[in-house]
Each structure stands twice: as C-alpha cells, then as structure tokens.
C-alpha atoms as a PDB file:
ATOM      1  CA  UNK A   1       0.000   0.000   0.000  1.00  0.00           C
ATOM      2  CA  UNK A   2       3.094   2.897   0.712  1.00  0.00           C
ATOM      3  CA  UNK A   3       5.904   3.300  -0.963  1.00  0.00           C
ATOM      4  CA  UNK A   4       8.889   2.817   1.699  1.00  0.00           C
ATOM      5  CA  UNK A   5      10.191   6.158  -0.477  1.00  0.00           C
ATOM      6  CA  UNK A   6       7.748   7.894   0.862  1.00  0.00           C
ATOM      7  CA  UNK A   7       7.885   9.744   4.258  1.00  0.00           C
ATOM      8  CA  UNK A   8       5.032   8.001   6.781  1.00  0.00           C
ATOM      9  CA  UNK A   9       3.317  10.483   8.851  1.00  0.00           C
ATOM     10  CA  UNK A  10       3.913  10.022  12.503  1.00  0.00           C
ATOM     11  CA  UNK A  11       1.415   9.796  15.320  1.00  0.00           C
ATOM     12  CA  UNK A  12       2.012  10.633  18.557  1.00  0.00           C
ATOM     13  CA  UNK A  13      -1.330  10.762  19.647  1.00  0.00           C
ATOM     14  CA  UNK A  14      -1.355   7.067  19.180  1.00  0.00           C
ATOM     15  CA  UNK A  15      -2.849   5.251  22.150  1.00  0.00           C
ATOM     16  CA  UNK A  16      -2.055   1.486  22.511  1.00  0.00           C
ATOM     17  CA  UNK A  17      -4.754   0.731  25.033  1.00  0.00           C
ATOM     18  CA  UNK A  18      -7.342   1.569  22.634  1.00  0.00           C
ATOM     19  CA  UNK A  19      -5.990  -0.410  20.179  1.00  0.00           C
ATOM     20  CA  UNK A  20      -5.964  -3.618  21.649  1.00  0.00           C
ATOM     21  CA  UNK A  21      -9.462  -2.689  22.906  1.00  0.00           C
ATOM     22  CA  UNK A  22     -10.445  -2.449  19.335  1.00  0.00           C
ATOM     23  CA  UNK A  23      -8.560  -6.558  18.540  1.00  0.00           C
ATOM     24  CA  UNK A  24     -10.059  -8.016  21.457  1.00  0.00           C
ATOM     25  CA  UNK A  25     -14.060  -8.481  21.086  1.00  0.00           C
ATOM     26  CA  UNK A  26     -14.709  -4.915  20.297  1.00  0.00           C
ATOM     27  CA  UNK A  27     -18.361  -4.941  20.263  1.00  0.00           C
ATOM     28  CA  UNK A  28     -20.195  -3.936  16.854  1.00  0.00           C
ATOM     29  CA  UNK A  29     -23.686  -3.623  16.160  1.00  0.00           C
ATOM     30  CA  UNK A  30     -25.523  -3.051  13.138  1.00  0.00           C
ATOM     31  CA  UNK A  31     -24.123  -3.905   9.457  1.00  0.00           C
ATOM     32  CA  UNK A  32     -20.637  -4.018  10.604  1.00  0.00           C
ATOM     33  CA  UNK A  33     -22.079  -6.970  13.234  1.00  0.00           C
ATOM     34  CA  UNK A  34     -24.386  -8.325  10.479  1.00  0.00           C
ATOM     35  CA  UNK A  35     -21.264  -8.324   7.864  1.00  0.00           C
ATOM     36  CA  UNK A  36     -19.320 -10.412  10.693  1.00  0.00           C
ATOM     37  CA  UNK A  37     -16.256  -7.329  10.326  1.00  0.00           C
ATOM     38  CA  UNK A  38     -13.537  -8.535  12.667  1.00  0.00           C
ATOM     39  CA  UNK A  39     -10.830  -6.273  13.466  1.00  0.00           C
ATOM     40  CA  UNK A  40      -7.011  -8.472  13.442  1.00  0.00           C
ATOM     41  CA  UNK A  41      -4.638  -5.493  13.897  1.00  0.00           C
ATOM     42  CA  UNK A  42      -4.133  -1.890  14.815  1.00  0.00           C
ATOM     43  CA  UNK A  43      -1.053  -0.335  14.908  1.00  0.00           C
ATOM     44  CA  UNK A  44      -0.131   4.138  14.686  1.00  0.00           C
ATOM     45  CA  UNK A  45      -2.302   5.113  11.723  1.00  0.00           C
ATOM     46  CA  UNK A  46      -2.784   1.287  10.561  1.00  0.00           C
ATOM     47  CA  UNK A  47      -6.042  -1.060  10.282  1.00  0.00           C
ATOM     48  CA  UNK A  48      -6.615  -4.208   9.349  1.00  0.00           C
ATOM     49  CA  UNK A  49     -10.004  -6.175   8.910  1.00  0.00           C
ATOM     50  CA  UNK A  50     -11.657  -8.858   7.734  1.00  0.00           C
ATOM     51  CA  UNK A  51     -15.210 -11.074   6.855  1.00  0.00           C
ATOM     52  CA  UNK A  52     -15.760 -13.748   5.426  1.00  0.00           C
ATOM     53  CA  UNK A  53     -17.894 -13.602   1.915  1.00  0.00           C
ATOM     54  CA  UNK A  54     -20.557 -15.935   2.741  1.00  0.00           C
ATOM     55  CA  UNK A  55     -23.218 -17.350   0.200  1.00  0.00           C
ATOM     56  CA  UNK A  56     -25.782 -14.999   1.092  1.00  0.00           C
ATOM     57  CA  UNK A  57     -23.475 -12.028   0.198  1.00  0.00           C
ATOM     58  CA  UNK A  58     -23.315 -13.207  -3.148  1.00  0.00           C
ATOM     59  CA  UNK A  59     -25.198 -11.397  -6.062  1.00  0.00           C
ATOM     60  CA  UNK A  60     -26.913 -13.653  -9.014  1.00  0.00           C
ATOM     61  CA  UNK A  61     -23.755 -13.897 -10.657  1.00  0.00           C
ATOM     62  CA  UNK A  62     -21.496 -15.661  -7.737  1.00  0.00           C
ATOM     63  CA  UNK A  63     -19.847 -12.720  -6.353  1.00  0.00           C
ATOM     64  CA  UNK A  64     -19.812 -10.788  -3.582  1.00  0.00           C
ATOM     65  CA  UNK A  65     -22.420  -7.816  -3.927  1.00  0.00           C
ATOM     66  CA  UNK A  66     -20.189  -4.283  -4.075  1.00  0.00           C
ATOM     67  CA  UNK A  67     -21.931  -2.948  -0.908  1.00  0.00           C
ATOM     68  CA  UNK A  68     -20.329  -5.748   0.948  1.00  0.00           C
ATOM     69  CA  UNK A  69     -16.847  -4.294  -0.369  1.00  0.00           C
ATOM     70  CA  UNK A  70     -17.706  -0.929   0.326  1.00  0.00           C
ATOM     71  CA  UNK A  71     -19.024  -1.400   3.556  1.00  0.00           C
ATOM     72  CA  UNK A  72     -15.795  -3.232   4.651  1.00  0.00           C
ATOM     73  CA  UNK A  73     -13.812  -0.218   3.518  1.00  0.00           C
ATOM     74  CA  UNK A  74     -16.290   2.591   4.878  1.00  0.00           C
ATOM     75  CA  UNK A  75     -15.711   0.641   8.100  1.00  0.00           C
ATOM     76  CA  UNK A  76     -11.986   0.250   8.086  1.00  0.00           C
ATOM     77  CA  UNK A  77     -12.035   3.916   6.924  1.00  0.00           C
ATOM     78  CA  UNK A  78     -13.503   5.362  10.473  1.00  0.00           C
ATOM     79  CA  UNK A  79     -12.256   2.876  12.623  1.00  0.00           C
ATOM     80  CA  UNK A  80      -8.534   3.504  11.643  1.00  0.00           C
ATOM     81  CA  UNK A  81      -8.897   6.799  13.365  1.00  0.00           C
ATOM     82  CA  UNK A  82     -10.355   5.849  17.144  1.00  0.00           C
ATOM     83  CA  UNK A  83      -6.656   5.112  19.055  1.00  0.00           C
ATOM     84  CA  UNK A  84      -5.706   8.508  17.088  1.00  0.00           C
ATOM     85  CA  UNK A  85      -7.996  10.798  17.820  1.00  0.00           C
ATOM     86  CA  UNK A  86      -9.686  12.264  21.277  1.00  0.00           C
ATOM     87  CA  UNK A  87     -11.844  10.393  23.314  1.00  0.00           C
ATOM     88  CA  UNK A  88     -15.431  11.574  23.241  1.00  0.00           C
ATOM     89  CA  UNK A  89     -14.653  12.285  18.843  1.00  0.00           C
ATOM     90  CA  UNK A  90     -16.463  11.120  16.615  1.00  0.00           C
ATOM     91  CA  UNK A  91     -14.913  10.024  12.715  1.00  0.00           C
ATOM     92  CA  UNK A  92     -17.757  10.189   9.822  1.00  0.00           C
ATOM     93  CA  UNK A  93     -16.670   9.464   6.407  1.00  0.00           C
ATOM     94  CA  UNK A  94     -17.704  12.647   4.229  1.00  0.00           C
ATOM     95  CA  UNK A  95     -16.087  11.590   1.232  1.00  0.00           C
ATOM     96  CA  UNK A  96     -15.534   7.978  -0.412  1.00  0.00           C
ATOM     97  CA  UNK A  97     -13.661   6.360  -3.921  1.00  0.00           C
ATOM     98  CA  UNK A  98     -13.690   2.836  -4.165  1.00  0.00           C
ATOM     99  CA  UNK A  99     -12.250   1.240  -7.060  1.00  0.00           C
ATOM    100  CA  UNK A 100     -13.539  -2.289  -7.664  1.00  0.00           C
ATOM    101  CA  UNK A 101     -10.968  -4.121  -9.519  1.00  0.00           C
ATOM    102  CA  UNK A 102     -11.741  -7.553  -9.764  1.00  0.00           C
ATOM    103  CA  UNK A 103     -14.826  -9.681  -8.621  1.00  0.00           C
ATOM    104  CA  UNK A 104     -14.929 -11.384  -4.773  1.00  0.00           C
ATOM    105  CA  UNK A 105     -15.894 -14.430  -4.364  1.00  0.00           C
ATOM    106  CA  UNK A 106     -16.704 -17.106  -1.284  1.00  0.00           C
ATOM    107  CA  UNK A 107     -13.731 -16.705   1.091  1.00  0.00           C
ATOM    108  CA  UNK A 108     -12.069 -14.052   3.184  1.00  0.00           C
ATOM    109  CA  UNK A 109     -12.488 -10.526   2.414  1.00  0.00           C
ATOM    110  CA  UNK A 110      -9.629  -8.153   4.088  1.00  0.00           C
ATOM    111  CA  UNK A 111      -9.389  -4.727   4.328  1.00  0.00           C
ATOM    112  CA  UNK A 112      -5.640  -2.833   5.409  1.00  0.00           C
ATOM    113  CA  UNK A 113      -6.266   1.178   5.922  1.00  0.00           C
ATOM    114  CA  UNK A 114      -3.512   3.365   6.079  1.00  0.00           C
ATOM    115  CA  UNK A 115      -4.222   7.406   7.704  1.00  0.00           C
ATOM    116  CA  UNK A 116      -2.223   9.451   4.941  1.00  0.00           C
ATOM    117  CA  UNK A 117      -2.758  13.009   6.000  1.00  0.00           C
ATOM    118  CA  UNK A 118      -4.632  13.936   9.975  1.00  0.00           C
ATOM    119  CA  UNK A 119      -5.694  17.448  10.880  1.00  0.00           C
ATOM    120  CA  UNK A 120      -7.754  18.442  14.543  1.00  0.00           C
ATOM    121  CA  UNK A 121     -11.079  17.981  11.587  1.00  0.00           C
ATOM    122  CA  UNK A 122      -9.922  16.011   8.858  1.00  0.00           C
ATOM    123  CA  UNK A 123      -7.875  12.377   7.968  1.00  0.00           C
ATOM    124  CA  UNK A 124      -7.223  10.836   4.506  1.00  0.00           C
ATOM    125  CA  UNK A 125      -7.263   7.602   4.908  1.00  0.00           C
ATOM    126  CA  UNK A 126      -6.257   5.081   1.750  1.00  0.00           C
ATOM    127  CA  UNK A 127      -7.780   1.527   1.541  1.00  0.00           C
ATOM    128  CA  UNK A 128      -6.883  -1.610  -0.158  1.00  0.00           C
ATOM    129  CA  UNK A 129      -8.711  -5.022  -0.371  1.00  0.00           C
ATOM    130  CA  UNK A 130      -7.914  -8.525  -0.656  1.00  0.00           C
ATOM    131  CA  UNK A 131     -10.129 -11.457  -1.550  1.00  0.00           C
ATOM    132  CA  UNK A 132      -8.674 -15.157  -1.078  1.00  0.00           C
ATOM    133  CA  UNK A 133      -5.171 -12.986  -1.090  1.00  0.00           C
ATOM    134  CA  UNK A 134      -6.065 -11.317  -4.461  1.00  0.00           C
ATOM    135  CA  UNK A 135      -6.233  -7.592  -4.587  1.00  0.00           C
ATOM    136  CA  UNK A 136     -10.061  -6.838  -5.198  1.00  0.00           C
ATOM    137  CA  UNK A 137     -10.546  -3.481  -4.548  1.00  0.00           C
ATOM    138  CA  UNK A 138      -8.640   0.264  -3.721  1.00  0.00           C
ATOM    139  CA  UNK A 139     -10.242   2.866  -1.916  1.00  0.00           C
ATOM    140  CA  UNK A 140      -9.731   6.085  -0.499  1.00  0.00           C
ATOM    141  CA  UNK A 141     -11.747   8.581   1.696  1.00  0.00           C
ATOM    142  CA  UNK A 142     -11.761  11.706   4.016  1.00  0.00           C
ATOM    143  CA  UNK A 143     -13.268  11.814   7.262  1.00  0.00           C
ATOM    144  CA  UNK A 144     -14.650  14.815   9.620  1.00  0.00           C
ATOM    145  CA  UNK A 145     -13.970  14.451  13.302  1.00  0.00           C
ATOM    146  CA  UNK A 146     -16.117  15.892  15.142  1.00  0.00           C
ATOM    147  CA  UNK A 147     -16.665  16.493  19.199  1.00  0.00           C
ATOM    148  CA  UNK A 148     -20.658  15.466  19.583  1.00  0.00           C
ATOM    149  CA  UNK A 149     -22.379  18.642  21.214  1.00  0.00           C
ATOM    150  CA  UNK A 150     -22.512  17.348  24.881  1.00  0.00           C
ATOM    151  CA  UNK A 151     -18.567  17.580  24.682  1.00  0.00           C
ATOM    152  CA  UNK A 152     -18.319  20.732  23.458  1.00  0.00           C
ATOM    153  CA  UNK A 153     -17.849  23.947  25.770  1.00  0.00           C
ATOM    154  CA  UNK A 154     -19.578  27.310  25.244  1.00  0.00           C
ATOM    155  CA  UNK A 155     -17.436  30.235  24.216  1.00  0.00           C
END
C-alpha cells in the first residue's frame, strides 16, 4: 500500500490501550455486526479487517455484492482513526472512492487502511482489499472528526 520512499506520517497521539481494545471483542452492532467485520490489527495510523464472503453475500452472478466491499472499507475507513484521535470524537466518512478491480468471491475478504494526511477535523485515509489474497478493490476517503455537542464547551 506505501511506498517505503515515501515519508510516513507520525502519530504521537497514538494510544495502545485503545488499540488492543479495538482486537479483542470490540463490540459492533448493526451492518458491521451483520457483515461479521472482525478487526485483526491496529497499529499508529494502521487497520486491518476482515469477513468472510458468505453465500448470502453473493449477487446472481457468484460474487460478492459491491456494498459488501464498500461497507468493509467505509468501516476500516472510520475505525482507523479511534486510538488517534480524542476520546469523546467522533470520525464520519464525508467523502468515499472505491475502485472495484476484480470480482470477490466465497472466502475471506480483508481490508488494510492506512491514515495518509490527519488534521484536529480532517484524515485521509487510503484503503486496499484482498479477496482469497487477491487484490479486489482500492479505496480512499476523508473523514470529519467531530466532538458530539454534549462535549463541546460554550465560548
């Protein structure tokens, strides 16, 4: 995914605890529950995770429908961010490219996000995808992070 030419951005805001939070039984609800996302490794600005393309994820045609991709990605996208940014912030994708490159099938899905650029209100965040340890799918997006009212403090 980066080119070891390329300078990595550094982040000290890293928090470790969180992390392995996030690897051990992190609960998820909703379609990231439903999808079966499991999250194997965190690391300073790294994500991975992975589901496995099951039968009813397939489309007509024997491959895994594109929102099952995407959803992987939009997921990997946000999540990437949580042991980098404040406690009590939130990270919403506002912006997403996915490339779909070649068709997934039955097997595991995995998704490796990298955070390429993080402001106080922004992160780029690049995406790539693996199915059965083919590359399936690149991605990229920009989140907003955001303090939810109740956090915030009157000026």
């Amino acid at each position: 995914m980066s080119d070891s030419a390329l300078p990595r951005p550094v982040f000290d805001t890293f928090d470790p605890a969180i992390a392995e939070a996030m690897k051990s039984g992190f609960s998820m609800a909703g379609i990231p529950d439903y999808l079966g996302i499991v999250i194997t490794e965190v690391g300073p600005g790294t994500l991975t995770a992975e589901l496995e393309v099951r039968p009813d994820l397939l489309n007509p045609f024997g491959s895994a429908h594109g929102g099952t991709l995407a959803a992987l990605v939009d997921h990997v996208l946000g999540a990437v961010l949580y042991p980098l940014i404040p406690p009590g912030t939130w990270a919403a994708t506002s912006e997403l490219k996915v490339n779909f490159l070649a068709p997934s099938r039955e097997g595991l899905m995995r998704a490796r996000s990298e955070v390429i650029a993080l402001s106080k209100r922004t992160a780029v965040v690049r995406i790539d995808v693996t199915n059965n340890d083919r590359l399936v799918g690149a991605a990229q997006g920009t989140v907003t992070i955001s303090t939810p009212k109740s956090h915030q403090t009157s000026s």
